[in-house]
Protein backbone atom coordinates (compact mmCIF):
# COMPACT_ATOMS: atom_id res chain seq x y z
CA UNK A 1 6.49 5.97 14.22
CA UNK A 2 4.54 9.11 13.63
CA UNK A 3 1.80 8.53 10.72
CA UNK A 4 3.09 10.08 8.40
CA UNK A 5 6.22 7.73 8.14
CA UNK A 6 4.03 5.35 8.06
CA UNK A 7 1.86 6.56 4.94
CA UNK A 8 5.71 6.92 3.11
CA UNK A 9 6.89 3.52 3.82
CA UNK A 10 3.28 1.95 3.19
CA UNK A 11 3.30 4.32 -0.21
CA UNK A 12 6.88 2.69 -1.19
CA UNK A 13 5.56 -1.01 -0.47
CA UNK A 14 3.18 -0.22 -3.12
CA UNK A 15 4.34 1.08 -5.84
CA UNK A 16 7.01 -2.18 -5.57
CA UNK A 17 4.05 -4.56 -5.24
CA UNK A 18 3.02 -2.51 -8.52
CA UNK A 19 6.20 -3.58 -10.38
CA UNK A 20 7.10 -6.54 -9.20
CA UNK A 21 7.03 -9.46 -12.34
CA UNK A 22 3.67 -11.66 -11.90
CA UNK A 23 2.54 -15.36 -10.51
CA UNK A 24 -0.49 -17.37 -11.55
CA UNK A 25 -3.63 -15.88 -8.86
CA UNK A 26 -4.11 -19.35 -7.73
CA UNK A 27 -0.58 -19.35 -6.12
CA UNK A 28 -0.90 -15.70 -4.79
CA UNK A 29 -4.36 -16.62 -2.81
CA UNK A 30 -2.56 -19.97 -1.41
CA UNK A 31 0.85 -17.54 -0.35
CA UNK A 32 -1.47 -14.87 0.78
CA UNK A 33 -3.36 -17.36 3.34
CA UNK A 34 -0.13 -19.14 4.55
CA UNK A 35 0.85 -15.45 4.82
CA UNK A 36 -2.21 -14.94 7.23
CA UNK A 37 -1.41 -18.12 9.03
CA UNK A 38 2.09 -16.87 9.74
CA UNK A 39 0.95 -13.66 11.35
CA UNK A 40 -1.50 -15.14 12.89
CA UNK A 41 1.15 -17.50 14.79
CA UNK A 42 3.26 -14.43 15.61
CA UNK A 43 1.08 -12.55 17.32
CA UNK A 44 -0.21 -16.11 19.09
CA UNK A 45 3.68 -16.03 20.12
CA UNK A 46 3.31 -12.60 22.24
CA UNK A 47 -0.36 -13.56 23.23
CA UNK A 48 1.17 -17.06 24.76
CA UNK A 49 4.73 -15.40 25.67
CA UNK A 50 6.49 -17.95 23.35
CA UNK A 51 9.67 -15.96 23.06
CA UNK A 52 11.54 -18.91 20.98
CA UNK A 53 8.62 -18.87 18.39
CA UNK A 54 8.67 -15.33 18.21
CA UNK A 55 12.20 -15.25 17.85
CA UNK A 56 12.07 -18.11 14.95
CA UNK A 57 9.50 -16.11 12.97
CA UNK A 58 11.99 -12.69 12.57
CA UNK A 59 14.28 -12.30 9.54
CA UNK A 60 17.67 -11.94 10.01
CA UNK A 61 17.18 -8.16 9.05
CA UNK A 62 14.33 -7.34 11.00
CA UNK A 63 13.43 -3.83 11.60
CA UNK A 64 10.51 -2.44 13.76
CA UNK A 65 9.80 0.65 14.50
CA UNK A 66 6.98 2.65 16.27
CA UNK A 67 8.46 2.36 19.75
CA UNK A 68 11.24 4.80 21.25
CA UNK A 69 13.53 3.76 18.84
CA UNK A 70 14.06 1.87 15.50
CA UNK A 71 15.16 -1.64 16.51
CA UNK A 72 17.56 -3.46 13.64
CA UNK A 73 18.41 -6.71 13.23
CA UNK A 74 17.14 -10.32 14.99
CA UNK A 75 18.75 -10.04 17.57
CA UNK A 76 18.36 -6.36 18.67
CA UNK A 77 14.38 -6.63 17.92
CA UNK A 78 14.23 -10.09 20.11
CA UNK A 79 16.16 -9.04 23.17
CA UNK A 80 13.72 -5.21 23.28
CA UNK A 81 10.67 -7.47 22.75
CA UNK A 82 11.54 -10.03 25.41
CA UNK A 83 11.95 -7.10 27.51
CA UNK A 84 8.95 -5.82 26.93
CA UNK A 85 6.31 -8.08 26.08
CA UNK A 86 8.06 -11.77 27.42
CA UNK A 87 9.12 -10.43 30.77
CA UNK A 88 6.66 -11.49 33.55
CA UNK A 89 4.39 -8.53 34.28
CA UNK A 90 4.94 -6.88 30.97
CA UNK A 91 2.26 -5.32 28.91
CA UNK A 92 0.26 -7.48 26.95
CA UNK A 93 0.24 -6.88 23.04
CA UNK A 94 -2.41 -8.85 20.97
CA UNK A 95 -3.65 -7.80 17.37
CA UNK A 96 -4.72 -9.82 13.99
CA UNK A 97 -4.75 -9.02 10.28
CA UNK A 98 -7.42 -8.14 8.75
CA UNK A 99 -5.51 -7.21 5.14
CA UNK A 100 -3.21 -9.51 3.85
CA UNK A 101 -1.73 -9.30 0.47
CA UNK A 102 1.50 -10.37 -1.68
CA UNK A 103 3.75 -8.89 -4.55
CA UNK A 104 3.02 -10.57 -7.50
CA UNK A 105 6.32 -12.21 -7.83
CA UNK A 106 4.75 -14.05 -4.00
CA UNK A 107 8.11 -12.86 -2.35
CA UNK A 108 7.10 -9.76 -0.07
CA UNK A 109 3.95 -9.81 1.80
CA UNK A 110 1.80 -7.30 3.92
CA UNK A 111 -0.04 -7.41 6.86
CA UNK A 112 -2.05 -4.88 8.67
CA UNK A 113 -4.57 -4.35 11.29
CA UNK A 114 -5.69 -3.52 14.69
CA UNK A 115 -3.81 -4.04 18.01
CA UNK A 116 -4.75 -3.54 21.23
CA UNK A 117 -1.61 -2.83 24.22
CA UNK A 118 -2.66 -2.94 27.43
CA UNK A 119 -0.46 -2.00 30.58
CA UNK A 120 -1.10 -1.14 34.36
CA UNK A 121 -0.84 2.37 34.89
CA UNK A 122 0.97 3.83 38.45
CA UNK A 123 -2.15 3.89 40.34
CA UNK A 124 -2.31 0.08 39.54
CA UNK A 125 -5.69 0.79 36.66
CA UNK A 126 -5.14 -1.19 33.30
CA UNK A 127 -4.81 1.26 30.23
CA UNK A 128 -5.93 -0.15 26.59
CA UNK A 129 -4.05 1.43 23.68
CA UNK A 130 -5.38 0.74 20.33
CA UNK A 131 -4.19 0.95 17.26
CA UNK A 132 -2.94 -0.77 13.45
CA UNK A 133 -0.02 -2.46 13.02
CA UNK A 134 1.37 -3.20 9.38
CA UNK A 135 4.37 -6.10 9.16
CA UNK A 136 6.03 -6.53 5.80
CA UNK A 137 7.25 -10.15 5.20
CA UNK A 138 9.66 -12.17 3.41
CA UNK A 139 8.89 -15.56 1.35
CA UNK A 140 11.81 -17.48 2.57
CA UNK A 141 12.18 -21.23 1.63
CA UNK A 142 8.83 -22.98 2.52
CA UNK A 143 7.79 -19.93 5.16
CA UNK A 144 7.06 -16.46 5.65
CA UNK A 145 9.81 -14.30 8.24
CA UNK A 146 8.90 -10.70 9.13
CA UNK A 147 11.37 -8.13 7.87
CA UNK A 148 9.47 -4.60 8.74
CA UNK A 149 7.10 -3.74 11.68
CA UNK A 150 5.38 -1.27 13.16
CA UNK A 151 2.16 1.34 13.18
CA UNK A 152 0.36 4.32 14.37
CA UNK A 153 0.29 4.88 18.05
CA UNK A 154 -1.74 3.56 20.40
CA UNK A 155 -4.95 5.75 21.19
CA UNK A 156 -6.02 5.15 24.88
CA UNK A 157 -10.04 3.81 25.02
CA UNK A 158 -11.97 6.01 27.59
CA UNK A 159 -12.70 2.69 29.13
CA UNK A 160 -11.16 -0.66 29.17
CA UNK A 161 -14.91 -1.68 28.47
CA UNK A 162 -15.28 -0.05 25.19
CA UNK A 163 -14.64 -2.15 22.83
């Protein structure tokens, strides 16, 4: 997803958050760190190649983009992933929030930060790509499920020691 698609959709989130009807502050910090938590377990889910986790944590209408194509729905978004990042030998995608924050009616949550992919290039040399991610989420029930991923491409390091 080129950046600019990224600015829009990231521009839209926030003009909902800015009209969404309010909750007391004291329930949006608890939602915001449970919202944390959550992303914090789904990117421990890729890390630990916990594809049933991973799979548990997507909304029904989960949509990523930022790879070759737009991936819709739980099902189509598992079965790429598990392709890409479960399958034995696969790159290896970790990343963590560092901004978290909810609409003030605590239904819709955001996530963003840095990720690092790293892959083995043909002549057998890792490659680190790094870049942000952002993940828009979904209060549902008692939990958080992701409904909206993706983020700006990954910028190769000049050394997999740099970091």
């Amino acid at each position: 997803m080129n950046r600019i698609r990224t600015n829009r959709l990231l521009a839209i989130l926030l003009l909902s958050l800015a009209t969404a009807r309010g909750a007391p502050a004291q329930d949006l910090a608890k939602l915001e760190a449970e919202l944390r938590a959550a992303e914090i377990a789904f990117a421990r889910s890729v890390e630990q190649r916990d594809f049933d986790t991973f799979r548990s944590m997507l909304h029904e209408s989960a949509t990523f983009g930022g790879g070759a194509r737009v991936l819709r729905g739980r099902d189509q978004v598992a079965e790429a992933w598990r392709a890409s990042f479960f399958a034995e030998g696969s790159p290896t995608l970790s990343w963590r929030p560092e901004t978290v924050f909810v609409t003030a009616d605590g239904e819709l949550g955001l996530s963003t930060g840095p990720y690092q992919l790293t892959r083995v290039t043909p002549p057998g040399e890792p490659q680190i790509l790094d870049g942000t991610f952002f993940s828009v989420w979904r209060r549902v029930g008692d939990g958080w499920k992701i409904v909206l991923d993706g983020g700006t491409p990954g910028q190769p390091r000049e050394s997999p020691d740099d970091d």
